[in-house]
Protein backbone atom coordinates (compact mmCIF):
# COMPACT_ATOMS: atom_id res chain seq x y z
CA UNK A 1 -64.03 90.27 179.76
CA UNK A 2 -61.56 88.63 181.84
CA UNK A 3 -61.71 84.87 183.38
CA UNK A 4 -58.62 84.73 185.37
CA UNK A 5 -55.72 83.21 184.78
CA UNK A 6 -55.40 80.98 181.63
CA UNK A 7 -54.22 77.74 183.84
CA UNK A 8 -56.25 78.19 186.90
CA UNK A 9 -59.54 78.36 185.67
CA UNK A 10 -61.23 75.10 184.25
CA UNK A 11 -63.50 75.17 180.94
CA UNK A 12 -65.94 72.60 180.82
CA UNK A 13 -67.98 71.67 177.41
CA UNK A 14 -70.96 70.04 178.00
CA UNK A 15 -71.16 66.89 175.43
CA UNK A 16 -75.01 67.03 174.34
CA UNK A 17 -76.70 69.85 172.29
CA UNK A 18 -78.27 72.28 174.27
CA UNK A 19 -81.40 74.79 173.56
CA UNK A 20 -79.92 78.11 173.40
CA UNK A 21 -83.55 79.59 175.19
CA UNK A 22 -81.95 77.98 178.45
CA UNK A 23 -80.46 80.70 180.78
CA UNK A 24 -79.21 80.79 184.51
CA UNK A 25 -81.31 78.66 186.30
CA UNK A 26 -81.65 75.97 183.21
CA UNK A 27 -78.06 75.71 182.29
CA UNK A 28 -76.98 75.74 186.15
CA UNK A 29 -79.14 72.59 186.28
CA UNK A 30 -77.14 70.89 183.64
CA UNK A 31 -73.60 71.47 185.55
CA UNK A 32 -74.59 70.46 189.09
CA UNK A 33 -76.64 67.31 187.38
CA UNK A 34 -75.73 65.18 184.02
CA UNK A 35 -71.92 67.57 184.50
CA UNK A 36 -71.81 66.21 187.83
CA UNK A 37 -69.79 69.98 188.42
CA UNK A 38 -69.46 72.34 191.10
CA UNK A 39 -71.52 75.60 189.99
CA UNK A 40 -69.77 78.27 192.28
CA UNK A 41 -66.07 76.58 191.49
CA UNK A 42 -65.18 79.75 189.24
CA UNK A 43 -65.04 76.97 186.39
CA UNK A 44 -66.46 78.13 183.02
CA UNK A 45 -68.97 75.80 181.53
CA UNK A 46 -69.61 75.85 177.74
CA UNK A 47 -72.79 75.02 175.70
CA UNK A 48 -73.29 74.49 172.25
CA UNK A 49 -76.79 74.98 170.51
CA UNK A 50 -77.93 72.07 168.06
CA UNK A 51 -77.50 74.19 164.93
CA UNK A 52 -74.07 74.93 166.10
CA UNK A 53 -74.42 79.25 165.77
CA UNK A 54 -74.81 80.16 168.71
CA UNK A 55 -72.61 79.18 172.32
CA UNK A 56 -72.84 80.38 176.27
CA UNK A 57 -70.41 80.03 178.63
CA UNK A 58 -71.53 80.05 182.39
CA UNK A 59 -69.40 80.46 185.54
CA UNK A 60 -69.41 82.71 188.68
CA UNK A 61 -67.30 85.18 189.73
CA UNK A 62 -66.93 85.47 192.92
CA UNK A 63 -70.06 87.47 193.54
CA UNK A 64 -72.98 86.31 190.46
CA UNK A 65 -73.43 84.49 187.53
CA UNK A 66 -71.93 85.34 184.58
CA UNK A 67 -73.69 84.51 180.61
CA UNK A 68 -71.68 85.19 178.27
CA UNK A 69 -73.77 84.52 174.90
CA UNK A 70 -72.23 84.02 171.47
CA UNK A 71 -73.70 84.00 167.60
CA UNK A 72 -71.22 83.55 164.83
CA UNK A 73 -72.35 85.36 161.71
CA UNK A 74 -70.08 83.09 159.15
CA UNK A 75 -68.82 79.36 160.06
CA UNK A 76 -70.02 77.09 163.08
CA UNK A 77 -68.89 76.43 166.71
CA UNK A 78 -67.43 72.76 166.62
CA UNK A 79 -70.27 70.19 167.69
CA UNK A 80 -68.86 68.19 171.01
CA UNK A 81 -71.38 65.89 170.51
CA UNK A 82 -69.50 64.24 167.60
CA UNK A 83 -66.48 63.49 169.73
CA UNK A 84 -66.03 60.51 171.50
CA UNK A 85 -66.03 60.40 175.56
CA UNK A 86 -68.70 60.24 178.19
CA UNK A 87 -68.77 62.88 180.53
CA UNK A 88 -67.99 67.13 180.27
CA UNK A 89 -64.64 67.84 177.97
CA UNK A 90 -62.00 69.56 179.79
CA UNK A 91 -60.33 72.39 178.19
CA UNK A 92 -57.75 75.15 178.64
CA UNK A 93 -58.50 78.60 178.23
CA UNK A 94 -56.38 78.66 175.17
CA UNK A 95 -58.90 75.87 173.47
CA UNK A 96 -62.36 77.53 174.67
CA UNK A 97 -60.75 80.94 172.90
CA UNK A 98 -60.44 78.71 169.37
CA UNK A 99 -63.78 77.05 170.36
CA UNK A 100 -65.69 80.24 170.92
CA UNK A 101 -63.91 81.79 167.64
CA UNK A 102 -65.21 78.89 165.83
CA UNK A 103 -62.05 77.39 164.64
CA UNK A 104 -62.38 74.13 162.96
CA UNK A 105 -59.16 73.00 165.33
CA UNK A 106 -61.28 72.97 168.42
CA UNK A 107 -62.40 70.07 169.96
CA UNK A 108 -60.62 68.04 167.20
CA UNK A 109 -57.36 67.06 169.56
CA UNK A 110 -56.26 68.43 172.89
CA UNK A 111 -53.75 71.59 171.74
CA UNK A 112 -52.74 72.66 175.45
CA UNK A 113 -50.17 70.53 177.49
CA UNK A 114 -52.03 69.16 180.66
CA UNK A 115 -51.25 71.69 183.29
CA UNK A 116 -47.85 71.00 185.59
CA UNK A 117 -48.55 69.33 188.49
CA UNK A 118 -46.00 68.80 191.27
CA UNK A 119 -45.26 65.40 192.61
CA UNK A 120 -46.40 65.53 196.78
CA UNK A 121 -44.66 62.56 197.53
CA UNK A 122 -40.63 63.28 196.49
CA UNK A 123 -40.56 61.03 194.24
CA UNK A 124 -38.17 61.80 190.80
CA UNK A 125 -39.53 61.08 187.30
């Protein structure tokens, strides 16, 4: 499956745990309410189920809805409702990839550079 480019698409992780019987309609709800997110942005949005085995990752395409549904056999998906902040976590693609592998890295510290942004104004740094 391919997302896009690694820097223009946005990963969102929502912060709470979430019941992994949820599916389009439910989990759409969450990222246009408590995410306060844009559904049809082409951003990916990431859930985590309580017991920590089993993820989904929403985000359109440019023509549907896309679930993408993971259970880990061995190990857990890190738990983003043990990390401090109010509010979705932002990731890169690079960091949901370790998330959805269920490396014990992810979530702990940001491991992507924030993306370059060009200063509009002229102005030198």
């Amino acid at each position: 499956m391919i997302l896009g480019s690694t820097r223009h698409v946005r990963v969102f992780v929502y912060r709470e745990p979430v019941d992994m019987r949820k599916a389009y309609d439910t989990l759409a709800a969450l990222v246009e309410g408590p995410m306060k997110k844009t559904l049809l942005s082409g951003d990916v949005f990431v859930f985590i189920g309580r017991t920590r085995k089993r993820a989904k990752a929403l985000y359109f395409d440019g023509t549907g809805l896309c679930l993408l549904c993971k259970r880990l056999e061995t190990g857990h998906f890190a738990a983003p409702w043990k990390r401090p902040g109010e509010g979705p976590m932002e990731l890169t693609m690079s960091e949901l990839a370790l998330l959805l592998e269920g490396s014990e890295l992810a979530l702990r510290v940001r491991l992507s550079p924030e993306p370059y942004r060009p200063m509009l104004d002229g102005a030198h740094a």
